[in-house]
C-alpha atoms as a PDB file:
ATOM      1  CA  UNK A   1     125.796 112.717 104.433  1.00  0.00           C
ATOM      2  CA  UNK A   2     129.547 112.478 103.223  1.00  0.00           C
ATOM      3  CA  UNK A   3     129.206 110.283 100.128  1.00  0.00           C
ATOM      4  CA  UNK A   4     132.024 108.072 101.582  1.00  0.00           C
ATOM      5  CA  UNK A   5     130.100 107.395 104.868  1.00  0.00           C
ATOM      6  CA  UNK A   6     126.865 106.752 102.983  1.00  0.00           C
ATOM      7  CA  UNK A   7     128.586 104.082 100.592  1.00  0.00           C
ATOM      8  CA  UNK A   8     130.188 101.952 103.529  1.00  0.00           C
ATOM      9  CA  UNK A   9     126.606 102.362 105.278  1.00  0.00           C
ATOM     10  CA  UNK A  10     124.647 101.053 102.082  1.00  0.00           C
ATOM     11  CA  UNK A  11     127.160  98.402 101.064  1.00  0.00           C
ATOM     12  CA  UNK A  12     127.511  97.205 104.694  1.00  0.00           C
ATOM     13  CA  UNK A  13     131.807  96.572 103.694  1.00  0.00           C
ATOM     14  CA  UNK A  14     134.703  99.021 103.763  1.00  0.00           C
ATOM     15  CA  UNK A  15     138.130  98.972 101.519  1.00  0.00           C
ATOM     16  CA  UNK A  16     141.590  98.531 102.543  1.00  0.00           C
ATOM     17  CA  UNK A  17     144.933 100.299 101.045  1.00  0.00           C
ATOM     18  CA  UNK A  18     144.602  97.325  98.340  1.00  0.00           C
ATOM     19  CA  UNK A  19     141.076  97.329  97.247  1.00  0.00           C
ATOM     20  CA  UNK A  20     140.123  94.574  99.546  1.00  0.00           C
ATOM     21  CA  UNK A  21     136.397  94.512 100.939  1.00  0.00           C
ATOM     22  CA  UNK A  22     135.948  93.495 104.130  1.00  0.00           C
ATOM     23  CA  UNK A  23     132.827  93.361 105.787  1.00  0.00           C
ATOM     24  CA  UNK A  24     131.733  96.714 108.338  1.00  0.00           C
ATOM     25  CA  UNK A  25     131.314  95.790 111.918  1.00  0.00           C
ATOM     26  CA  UNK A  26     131.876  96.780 115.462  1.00  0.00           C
ATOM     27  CA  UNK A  27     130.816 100.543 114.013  1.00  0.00           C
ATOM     28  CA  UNK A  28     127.830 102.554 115.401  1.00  0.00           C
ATOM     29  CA  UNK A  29     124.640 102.817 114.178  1.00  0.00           C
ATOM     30  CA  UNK A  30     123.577 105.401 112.110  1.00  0.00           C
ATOM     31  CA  UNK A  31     120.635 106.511 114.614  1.00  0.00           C
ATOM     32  CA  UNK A  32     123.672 106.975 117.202  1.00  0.00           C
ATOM     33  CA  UNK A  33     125.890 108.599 114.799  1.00  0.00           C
ATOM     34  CA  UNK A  34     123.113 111.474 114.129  1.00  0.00           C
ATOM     35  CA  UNK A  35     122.458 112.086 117.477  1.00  0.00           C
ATOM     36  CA  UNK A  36     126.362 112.587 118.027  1.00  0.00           C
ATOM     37  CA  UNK A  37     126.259 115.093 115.239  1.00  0.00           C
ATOM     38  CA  UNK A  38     123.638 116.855 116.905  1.00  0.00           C
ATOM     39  CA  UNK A  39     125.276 117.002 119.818  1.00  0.00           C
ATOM     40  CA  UNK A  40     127.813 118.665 117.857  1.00  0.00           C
ATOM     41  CA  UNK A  41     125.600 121.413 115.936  1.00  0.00           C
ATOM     42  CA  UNK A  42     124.647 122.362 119.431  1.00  0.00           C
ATOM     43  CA  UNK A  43     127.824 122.140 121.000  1.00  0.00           C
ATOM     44  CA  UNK A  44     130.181 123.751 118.385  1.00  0.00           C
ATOM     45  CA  UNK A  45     132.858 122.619 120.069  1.00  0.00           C
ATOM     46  CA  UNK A  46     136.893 124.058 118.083  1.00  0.00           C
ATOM     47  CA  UNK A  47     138.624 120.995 119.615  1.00  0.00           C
ATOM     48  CA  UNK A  48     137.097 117.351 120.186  1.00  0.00           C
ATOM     49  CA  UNK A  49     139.206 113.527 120.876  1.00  0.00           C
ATOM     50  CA  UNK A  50     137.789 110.284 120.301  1.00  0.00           C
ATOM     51  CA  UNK A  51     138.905 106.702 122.007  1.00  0.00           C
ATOM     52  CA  UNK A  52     138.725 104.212 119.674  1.00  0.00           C
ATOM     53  CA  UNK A  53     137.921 104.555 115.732  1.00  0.00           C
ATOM     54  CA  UNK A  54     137.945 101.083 113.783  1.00  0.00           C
ATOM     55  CA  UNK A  55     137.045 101.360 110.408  1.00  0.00           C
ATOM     56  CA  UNK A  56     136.262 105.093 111.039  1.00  0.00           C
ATOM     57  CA  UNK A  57     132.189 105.289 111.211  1.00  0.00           C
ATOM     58  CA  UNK A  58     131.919 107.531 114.264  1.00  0.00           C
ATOM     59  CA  UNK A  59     135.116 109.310 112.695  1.00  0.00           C
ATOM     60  CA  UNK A  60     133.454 110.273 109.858  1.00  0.00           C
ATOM     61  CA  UNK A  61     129.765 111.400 111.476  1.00  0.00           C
ATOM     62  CA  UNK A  62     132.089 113.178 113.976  1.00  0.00           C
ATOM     63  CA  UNK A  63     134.483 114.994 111.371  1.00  0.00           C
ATOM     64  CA  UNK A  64     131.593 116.229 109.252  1.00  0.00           C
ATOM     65  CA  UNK A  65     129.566 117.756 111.807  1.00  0.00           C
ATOM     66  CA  UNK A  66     133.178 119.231 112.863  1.00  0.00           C
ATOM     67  CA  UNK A  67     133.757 120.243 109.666  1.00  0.00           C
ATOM     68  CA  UNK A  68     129.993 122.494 109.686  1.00  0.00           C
ATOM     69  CA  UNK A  69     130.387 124.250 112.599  1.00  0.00           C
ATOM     70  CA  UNK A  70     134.602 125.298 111.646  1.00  0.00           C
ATOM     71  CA  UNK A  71     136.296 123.456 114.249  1.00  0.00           C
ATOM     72  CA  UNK A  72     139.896 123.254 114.662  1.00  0.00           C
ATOM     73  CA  UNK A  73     140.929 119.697 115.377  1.00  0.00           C
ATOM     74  CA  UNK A  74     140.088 116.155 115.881  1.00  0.00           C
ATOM     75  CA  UNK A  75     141.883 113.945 117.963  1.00  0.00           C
ATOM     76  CA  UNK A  76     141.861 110.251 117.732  1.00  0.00           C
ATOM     77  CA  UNK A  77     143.936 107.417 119.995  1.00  0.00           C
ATOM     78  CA  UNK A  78     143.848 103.551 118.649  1.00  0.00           C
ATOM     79  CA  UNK A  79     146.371 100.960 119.690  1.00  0.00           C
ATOM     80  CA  UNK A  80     144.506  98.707 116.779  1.00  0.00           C
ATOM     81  CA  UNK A  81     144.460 101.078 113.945  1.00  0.00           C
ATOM     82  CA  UNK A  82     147.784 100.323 111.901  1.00  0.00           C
ATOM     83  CA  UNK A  83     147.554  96.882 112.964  1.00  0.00           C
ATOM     84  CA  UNK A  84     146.861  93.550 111.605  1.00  0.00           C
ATOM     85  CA  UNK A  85     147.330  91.411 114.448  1.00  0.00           C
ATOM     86  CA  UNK A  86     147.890  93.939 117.583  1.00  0.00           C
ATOM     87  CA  UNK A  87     150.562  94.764 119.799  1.00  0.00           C
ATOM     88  CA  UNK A  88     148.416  94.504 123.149  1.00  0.00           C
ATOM     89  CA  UNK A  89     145.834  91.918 122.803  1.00  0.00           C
ATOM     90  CA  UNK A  90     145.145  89.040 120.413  1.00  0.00           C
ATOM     91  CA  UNK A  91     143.000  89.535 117.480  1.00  0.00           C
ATOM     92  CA  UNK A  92     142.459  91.211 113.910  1.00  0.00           C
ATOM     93  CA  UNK A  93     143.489  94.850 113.784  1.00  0.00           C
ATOM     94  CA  UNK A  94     142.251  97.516 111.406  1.00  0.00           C
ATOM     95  CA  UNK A  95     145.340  97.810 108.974  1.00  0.00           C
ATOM     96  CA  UNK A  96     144.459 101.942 108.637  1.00  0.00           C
ATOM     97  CA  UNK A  97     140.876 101.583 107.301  1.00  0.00           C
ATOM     98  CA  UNK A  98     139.483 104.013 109.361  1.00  0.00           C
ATOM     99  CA  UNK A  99     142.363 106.504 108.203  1.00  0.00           C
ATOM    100  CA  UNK A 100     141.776 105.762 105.254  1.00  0.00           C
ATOM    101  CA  UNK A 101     138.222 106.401 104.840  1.00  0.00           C
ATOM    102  CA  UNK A 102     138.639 109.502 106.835  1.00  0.00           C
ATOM    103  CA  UNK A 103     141.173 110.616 104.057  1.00  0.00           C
ATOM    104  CA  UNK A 104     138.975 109.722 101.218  1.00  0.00           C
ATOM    105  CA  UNK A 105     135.953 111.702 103.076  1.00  0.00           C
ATOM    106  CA  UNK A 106     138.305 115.030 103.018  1.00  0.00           C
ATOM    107  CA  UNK A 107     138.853 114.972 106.784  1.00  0.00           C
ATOM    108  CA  UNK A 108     142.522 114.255 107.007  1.00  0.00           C
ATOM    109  CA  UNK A 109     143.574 117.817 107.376  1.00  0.00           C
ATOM    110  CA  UNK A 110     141.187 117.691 110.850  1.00  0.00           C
ATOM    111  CA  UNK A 111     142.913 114.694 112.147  1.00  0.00           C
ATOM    112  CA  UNK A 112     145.893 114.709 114.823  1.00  0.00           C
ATOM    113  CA  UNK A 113     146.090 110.525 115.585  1.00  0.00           C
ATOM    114  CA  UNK A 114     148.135 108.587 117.943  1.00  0.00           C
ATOM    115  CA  UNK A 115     148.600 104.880 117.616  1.00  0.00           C
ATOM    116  CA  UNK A 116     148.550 103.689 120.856  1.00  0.00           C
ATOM    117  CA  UNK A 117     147.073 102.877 124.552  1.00  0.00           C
ATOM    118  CA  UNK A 118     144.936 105.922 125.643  1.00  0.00           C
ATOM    119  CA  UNK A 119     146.209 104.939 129.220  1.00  0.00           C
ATOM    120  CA  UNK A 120     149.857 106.301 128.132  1.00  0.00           C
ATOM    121  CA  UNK A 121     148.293 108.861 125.636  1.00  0.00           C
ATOM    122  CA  UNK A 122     146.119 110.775 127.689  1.00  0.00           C
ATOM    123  CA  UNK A 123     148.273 111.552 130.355  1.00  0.00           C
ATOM    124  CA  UNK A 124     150.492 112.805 128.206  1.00  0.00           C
ATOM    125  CA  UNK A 125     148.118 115.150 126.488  1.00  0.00           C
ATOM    126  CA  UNK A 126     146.549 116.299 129.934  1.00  0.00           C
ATOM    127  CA  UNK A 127     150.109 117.424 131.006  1.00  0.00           C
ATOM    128  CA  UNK A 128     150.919 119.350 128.485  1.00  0.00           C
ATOM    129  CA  UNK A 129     147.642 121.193 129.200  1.00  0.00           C
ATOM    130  CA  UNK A 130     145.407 120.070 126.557  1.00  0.00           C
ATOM    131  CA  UNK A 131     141.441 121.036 126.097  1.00  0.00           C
ATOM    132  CA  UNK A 132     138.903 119.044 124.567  1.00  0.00           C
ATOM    133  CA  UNK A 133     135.383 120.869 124.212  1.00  0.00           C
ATOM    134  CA  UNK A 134     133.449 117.271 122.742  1.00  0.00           C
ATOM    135  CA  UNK A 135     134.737 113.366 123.880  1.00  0.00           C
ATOM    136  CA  UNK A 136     133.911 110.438 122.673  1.00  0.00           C
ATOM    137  CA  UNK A 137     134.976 107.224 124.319  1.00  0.00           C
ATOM    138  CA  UNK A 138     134.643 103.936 122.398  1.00  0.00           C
ATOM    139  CA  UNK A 139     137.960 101.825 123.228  1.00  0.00           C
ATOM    140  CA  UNK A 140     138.676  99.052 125.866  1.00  0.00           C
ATOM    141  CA  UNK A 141     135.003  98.581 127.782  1.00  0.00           C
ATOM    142  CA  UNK A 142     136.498  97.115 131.014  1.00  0.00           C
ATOM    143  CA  UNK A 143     135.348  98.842 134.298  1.00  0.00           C
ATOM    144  CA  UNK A 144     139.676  99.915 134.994  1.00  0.00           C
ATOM    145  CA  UNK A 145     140.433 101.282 131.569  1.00  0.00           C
ATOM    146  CA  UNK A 146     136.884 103.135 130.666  1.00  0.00           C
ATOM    147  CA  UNK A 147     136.918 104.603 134.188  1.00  0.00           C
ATOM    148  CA  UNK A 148     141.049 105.487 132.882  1.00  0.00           C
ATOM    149  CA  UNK A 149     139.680 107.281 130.029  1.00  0.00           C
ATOM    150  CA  UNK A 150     136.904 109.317 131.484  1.00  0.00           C
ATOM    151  CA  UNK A 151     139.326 110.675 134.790  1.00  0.00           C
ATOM    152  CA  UNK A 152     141.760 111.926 132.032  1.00  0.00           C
ATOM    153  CA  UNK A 153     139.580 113.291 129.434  1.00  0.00           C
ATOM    154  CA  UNK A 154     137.786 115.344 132.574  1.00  0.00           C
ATOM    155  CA  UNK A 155     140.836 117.136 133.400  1.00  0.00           C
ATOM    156  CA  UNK A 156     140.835 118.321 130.039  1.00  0.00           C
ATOM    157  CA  UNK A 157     137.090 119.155 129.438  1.00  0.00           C
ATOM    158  CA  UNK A 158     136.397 122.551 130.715  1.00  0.00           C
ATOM    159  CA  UNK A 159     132.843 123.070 131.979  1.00  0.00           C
ATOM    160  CA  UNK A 160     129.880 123.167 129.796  1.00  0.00           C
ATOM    161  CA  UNK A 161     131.782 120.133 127.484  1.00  0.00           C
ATOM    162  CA  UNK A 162     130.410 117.533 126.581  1.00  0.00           C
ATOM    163  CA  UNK A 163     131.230 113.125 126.799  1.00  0.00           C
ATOM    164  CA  UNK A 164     129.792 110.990 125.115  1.00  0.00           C
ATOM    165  CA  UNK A 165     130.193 107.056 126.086  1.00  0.00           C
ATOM    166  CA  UNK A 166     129.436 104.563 123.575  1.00  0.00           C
ATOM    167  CA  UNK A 167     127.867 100.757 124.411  1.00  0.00           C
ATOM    168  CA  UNK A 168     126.200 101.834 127.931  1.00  0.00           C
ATOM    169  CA  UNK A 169     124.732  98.262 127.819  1.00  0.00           C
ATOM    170  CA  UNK A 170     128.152  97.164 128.645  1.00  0.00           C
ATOM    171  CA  UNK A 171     127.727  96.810 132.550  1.00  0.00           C
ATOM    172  CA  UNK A 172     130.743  98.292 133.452  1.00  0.00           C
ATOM    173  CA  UNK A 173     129.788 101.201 131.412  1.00  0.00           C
ATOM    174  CA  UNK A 174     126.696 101.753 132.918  1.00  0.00           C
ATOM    175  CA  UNK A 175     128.447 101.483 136.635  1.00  0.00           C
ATOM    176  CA  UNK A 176     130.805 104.333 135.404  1.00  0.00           C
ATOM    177  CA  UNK A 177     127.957 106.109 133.762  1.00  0.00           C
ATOM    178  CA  UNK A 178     125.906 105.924 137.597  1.00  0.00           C
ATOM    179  CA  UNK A 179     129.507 106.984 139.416  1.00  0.00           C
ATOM    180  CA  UNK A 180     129.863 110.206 137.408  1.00  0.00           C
ATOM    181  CA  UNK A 181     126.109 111.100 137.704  1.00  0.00           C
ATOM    182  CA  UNK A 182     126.083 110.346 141.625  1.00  0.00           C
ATOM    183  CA  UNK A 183     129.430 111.509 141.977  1.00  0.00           C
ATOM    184  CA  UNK A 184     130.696 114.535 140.047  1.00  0.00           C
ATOM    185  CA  UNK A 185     129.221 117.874 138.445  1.00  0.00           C
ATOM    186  CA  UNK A 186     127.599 116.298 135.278  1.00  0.00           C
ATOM    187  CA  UNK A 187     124.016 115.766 133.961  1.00  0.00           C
ATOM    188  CA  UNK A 188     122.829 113.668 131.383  1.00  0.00           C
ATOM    189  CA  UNK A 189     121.760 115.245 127.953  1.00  0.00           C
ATOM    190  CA  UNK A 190     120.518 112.467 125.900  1.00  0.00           C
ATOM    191  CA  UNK A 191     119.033 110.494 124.764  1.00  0.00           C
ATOM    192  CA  UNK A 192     116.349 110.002 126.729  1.00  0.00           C
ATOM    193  CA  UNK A 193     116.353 107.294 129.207  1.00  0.00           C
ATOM    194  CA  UNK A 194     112.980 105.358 128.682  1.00  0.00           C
ATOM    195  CA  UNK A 195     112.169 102.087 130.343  1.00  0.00           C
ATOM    196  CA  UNK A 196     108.922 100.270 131.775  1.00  0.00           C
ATOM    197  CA  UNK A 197     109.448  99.462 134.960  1.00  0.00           C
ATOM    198  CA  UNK A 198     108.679  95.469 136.981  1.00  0.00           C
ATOM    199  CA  UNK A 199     106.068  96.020 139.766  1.00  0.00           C
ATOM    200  CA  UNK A 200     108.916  94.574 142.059  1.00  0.00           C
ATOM    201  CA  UNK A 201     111.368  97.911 141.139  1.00  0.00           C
ATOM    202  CA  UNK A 202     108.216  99.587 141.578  1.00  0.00           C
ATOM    203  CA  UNK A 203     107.559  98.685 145.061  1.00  0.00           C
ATOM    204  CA  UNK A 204     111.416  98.715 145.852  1.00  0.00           C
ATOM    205  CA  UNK A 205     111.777 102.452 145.070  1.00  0.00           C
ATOM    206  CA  UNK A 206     108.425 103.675 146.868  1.00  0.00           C
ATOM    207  CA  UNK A 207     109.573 102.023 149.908  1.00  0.00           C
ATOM    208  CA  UNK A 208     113.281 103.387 149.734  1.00  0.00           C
ATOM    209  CA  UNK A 209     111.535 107.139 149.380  1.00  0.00           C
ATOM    210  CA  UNK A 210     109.322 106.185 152.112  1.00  0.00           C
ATOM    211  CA  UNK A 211     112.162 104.895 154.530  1.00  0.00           C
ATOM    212  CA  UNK A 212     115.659 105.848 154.644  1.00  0.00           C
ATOM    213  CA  UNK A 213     116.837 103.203 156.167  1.00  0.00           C
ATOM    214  CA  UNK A 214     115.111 100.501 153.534  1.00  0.00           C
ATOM    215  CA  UNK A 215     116.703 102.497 150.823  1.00  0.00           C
ATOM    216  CA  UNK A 216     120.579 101.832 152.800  1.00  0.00           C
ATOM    217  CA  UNK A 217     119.687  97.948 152.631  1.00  0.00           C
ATOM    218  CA  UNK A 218     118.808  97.741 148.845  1.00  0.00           C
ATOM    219  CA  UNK A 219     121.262  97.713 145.936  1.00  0.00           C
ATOM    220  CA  UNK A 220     121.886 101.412 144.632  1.00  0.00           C
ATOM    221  CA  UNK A 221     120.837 100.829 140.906  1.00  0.00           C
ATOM    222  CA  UNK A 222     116.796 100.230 142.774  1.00  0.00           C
ATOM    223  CA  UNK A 223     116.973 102.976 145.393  1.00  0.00           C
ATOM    224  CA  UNK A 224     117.682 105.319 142.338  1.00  0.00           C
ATOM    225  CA  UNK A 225     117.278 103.985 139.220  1.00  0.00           C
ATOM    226  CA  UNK A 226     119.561 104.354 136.023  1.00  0.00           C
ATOM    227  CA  UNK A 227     115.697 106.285 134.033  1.00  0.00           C
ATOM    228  CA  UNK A 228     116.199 108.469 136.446  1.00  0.00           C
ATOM    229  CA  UNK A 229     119.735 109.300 136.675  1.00  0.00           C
ATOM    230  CA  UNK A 230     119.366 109.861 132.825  1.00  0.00           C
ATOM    231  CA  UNK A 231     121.102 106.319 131.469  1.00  0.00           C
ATOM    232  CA  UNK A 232     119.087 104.893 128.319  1.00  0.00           C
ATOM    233  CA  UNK A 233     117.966 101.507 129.160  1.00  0.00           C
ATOM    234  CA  UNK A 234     118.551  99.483 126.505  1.00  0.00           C
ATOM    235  CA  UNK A 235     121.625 101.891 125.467  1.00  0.00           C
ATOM    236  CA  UNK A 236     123.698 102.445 122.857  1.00  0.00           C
ATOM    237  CA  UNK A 237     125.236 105.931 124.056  1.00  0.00           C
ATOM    238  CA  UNK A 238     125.566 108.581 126.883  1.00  0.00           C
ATOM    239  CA  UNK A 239     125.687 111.876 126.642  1.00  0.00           C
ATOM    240  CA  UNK A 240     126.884 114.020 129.637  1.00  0.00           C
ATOM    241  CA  UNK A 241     127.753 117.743 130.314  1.00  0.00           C
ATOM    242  CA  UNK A 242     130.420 119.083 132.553  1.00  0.00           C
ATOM    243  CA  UNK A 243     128.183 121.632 134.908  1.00  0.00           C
ATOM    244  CA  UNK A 244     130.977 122.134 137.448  1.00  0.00           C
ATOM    245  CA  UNK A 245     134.593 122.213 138.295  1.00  0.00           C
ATOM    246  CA  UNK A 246     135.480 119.555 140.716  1.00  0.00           C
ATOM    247  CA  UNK A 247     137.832 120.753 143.814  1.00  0.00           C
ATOM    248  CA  UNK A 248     138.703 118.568 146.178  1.00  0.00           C
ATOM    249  CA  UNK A 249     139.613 119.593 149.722  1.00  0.00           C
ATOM    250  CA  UNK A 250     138.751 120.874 152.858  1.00  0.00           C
ATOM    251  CA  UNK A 251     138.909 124.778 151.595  1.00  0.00           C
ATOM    252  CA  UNK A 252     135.778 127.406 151.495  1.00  0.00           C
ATOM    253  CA  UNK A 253     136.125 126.580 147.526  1.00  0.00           C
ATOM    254  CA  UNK A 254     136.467 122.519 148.032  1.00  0.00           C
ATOM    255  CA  UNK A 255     133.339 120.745 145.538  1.00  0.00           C
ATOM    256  CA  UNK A 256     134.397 117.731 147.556  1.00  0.00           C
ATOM    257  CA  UNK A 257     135.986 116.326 150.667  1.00  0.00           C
ATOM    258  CA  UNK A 258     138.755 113.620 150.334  1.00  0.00           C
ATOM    259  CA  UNK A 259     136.667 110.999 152.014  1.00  0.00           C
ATOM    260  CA  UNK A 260     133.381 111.984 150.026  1.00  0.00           C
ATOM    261  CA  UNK A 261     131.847 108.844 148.359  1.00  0.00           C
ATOM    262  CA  UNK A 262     127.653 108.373 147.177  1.00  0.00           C
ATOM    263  CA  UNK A 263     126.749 105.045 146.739  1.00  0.00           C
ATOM    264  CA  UNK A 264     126.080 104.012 142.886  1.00  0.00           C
END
């Protein structure tokens, strides 16, 4: 492990531009930052973006995973990241912590960074024809702006990439998570999704599979469960892969009508 990553992760605080300690939080674990790293190892992927980066602890498993396998870039947008008290919602910012440890780790020269709202950044980056081959999305949580993230960020992931979404115990994560599973050409990769089930989800699902028209009067989540779309239950992350390109239309090469809609 970089020996500035495994200092913040011992000490539990990182350093500002004046020697100030300040205590590590909102930051991933280290189980979850692994397993993104060996998503990467696998992957290989030459260009990769991440939403979100606070004081830089996914940053820093991403980058030197990156850095192993010789990829090109890292891209990273963060409204709160130069900030002390931020532009677009009330709070603490980050004052350039996570910059800053990703310059003290060697990683600066992988960095391209943009210090503001993915909403306006992404769109920007999709038109001029961008390609990300690895994602990982860990801003704004909301239903509206996650969803925002992941329709950009799959115009710009060719297939066989790879997303990863961070907090999937968030609700509104998880209901994106079930959209894109039930909804578009991806699978989930990881980890596994592991969870003992009531007797009452039990009895719910064998009667849906029984009778098709049980399964259109109960909630989608118990006619097909998150376990077996793939979703972690309790989870931390999601890992998906892009298996398809998604047309839609009514031509002989259309993935998808207009109307088309699966309940999740």
């Amino acid at each position: 492990m970089n020996p500035v990553l495994s200092a913040i992760l011992r000490d539990g605080t990182v350093e500002d531009a004046n020697g100030r300690r300040v205590p590590l939080q909102w930051n991933i674990s280290a189980e979850e930052g692994r397993f993104l790293q060996e998503l990467i190892r696998a992957k290989k992927p030459s260009k990769s973006i991440e939403i979100g980066c606070a004081y830089g602890i996914s940053s820093l498993f991403i980058c030197e995973a990156l850095r192993e396998v010789g990829a090109k870039s890292h891209t990273i947008i963060d409204p709160y990241q130069l900030t002390t008290v931020t532009e677009y919602s009330s709070g603490d910012g980050y004052e350039g912590i996570g910059l800053l440890n990703l310059r003290r780790a060697g990683f600066e020269d992988l960095i391209t960074f943009y210090p503001e709202p993915s909403y306006r950044c992404l769109p920007r980056l999709e038109a001029s024809q961008e390609t990300f081959d690895f994602a990982f999305v860990d801003g704004m949580h909301t239903f509206d702006y996650v969803f925002t993230d992941f329709f950009y960020i799959d115009k710009m992931l060719p297939v066989g990439g790879v997303i990863v979404f961070d907090d999937v115990f968030y609700a509104s994560v998880t209901k994106l998570c079930r959209y894109i599973l039930t909804n578009l050409p991806y699978e989930a990769i990881g980890p596994d999704a592991k969870r003992a089930s009531t007797l009452r989800r039990k009895l719910l699902v064998a009667t849906a599979a029984r009778v098709p028209t049980f399964a259109k009067l109960i909630r989608p989540d118990l006619s097909r469960t998150n376990e077996s779309l793939g979703i972690p239950y309790p989870g931390l992350g999601l890992a998906m892969r892009k298996t398809g390109v998604d047309i839609i239309g009514d031509s002989a090469i259309s993935t998808r009508h207009w109307g088309d809609h699966n309940d999740f």
